[in-house]
C-alpha atoms as a PDB file:
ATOM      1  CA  UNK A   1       0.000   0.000   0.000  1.00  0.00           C
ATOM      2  CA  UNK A   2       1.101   3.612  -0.568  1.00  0.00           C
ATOM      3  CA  UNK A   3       0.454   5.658   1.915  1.00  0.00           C
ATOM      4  CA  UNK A   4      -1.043   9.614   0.938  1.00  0.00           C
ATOM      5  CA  UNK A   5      -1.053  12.356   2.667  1.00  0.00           C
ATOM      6  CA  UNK A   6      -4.848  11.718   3.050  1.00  0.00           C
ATOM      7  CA  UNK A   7      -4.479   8.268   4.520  1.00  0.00           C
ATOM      8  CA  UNK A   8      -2.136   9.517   7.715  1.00  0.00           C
ATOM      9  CA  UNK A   9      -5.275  11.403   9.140  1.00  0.00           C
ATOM     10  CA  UNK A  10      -7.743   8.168   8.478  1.00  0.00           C
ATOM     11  CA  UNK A  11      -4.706   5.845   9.996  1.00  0.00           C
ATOM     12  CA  UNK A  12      -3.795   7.842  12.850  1.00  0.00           C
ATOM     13  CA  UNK A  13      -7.210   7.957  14.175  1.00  0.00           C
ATOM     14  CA  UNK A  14      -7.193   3.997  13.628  1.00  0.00           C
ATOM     15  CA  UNK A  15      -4.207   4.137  15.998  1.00  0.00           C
ATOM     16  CA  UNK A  16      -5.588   6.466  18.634  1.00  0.00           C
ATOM     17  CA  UNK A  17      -8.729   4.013  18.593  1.00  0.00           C
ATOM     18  CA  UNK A  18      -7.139   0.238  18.768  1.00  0.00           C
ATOM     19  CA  UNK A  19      -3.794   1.757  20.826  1.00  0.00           C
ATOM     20  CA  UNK A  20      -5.024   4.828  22.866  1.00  0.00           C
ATOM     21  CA  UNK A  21      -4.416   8.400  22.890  1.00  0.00           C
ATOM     22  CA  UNK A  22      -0.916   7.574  24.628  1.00  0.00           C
ATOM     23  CA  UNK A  23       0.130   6.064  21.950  1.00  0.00           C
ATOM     24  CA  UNK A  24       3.369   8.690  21.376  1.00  0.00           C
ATOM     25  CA  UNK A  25       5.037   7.678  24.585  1.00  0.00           C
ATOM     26  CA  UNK A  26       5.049   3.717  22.963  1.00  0.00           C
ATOM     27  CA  UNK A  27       8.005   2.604  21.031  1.00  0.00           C
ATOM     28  CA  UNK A  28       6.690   1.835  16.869  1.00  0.00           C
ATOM     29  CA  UNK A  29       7.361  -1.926  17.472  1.00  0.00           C
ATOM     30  CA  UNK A  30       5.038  -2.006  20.717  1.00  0.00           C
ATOM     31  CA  UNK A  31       2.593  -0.253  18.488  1.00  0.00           C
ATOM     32  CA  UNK A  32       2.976  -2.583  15.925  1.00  0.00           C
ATOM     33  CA  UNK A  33       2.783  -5.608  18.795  1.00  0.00           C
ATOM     34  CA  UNK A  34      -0.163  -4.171  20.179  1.00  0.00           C
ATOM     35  CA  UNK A  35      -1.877  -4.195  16.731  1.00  0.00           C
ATOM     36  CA  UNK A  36      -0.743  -7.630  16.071  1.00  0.00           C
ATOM     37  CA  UNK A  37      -2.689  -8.769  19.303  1.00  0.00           C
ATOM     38  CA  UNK A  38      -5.942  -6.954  17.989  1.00  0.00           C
ATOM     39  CA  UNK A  39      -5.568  -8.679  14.437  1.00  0.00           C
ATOM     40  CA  UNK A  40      -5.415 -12.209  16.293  1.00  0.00           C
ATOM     41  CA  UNK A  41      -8.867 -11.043  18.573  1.00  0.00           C
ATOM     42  CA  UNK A  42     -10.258 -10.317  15.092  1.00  0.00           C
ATOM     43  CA  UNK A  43      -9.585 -13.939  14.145  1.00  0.00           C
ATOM     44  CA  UNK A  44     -11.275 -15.451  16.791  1.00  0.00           C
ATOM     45  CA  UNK A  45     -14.141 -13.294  16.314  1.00  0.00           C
ATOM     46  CA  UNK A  46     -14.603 -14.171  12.829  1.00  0.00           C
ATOM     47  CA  UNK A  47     -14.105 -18.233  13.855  1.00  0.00           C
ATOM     48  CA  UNK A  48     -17.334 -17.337  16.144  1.00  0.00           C
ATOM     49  CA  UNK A  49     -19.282 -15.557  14.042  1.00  0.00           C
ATOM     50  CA  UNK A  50     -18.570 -18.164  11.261  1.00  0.00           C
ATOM     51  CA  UNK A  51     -19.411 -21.087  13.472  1.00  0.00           C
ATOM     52  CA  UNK A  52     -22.364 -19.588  14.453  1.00  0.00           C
ATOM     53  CA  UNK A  53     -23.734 -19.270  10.998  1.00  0.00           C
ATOM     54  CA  UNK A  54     -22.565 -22.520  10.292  1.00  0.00           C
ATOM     55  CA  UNK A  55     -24.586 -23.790  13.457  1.00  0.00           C
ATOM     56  CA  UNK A  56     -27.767 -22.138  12.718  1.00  0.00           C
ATOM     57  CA  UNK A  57     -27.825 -22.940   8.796  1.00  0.00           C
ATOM     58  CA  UNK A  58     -27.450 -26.500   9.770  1.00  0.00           C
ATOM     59  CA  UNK A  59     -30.219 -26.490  12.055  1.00  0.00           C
ATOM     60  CA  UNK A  60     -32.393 -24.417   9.962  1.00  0.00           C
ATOM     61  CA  UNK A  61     -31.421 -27.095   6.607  1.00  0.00           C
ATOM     62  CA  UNK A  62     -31.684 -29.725   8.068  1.00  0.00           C
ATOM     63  CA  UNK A  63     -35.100 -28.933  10.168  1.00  0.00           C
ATOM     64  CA  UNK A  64     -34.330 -29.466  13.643  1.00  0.00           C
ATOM     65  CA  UNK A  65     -35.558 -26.177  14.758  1.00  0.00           C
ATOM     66  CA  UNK A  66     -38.579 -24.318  13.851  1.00  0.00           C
ATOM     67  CA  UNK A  67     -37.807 -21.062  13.151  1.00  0.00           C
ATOM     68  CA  UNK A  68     -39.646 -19.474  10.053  1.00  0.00           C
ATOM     69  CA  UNK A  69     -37.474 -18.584   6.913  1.00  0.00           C
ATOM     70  CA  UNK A  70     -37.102 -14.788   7.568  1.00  0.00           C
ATOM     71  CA  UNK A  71     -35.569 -15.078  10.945  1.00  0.00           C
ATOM     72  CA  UNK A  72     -32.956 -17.777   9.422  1.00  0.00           C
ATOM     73  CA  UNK A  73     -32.042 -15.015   6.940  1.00  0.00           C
ATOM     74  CA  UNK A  74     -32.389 -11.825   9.117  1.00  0.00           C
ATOM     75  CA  UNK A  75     -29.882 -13.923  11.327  1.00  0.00           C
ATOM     76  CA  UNK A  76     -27.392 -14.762   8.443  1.00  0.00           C
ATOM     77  CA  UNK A  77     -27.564 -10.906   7.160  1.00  0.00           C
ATOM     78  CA  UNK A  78     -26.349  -9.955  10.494  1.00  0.00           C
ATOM     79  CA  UNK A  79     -23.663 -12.725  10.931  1.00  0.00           C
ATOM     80  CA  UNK A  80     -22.654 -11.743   7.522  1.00  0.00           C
ATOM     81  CA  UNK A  81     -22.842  -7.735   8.058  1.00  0.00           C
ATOM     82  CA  UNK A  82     -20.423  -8.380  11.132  1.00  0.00           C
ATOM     83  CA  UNK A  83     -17.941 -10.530   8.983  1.00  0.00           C
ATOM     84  CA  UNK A  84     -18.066  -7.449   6.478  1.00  0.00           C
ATOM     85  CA  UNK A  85     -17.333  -5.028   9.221  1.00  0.00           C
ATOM     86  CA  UNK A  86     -14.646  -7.543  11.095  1.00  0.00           C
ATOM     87  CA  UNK A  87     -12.579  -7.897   7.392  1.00  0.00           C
ATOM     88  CA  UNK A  88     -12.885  -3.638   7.260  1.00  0.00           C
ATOM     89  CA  UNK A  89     -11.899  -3.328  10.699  1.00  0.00           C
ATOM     90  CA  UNK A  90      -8.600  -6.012  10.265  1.00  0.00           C
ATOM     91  CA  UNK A  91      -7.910  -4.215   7.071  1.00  0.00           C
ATOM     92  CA  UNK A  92      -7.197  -0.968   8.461  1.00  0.00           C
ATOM     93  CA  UNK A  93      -5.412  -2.394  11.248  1.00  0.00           C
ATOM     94  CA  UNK A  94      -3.213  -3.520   8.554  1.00  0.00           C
ATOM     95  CA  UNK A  95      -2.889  -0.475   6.745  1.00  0.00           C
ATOM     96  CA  UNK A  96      -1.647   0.672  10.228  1.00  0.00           C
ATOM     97  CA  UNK A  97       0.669  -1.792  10.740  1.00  0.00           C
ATOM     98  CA  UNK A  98       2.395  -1.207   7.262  1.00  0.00           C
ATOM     99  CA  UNK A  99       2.079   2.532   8.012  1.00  0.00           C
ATOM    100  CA  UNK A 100       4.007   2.364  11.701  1.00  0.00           C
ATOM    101  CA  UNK A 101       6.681  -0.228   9.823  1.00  0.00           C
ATOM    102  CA  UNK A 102       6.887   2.463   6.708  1.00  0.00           C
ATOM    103  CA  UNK A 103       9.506   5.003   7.372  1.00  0.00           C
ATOM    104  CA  UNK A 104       6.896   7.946   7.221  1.00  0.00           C
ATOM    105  CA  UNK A 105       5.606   7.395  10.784  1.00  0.00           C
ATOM    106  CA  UNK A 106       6.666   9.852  13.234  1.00  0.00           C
END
């Protein structure tokens, strides 16, 4: 990724929110460890959120539970908002990473 002018603004605010506002006093590789811990959380909260939809599609296909059609697929449009907003979230923790590794972070 190159990083613009524009992007510094968009990633520092990424940093204030996943590191905290005392993020200046940290060294850039506890930054960058710190990050690394919050791209791991992000893993195990896609795993749930995956084997959640897995778990109700199978019980909705294969007709152990009763739950009318719409709820199935109100509940899958939310399992699969959340895996759209975890992959967005883990994606500009990357672009953060690459940014506090880049030699244009202060």
């Amino acid at each position: 990724m190159t990083i613009r002018e524009e992007d510094i603004a968009r990633i520092n605010t990424v940093l204030d929110y996943h590191i905290g506002k005392d993020r200046v006093s940290l060294s850039r590789s506890e930054q960058t460890r710190l990050l690394m811990q919050r791209k791991r959380r992000f893993f195990f909260i896609t795993a749930i959120n995956v084997l959640a939809l897995v778990f109700f599609g199978y019980w909705f296909f294969s007709g152990i539970t009763e739950l009318p059609a719409w709820i199935f697929w109100i509940l899958a449009v939310v399992f699969a908002l959340n895996l759209a907003s975890v992959a967005w979230q883990k994606k500009q923790i990357d672009d953060a990473i690459e940014y506090l590794e880049s030699d244009r972070s202060p």
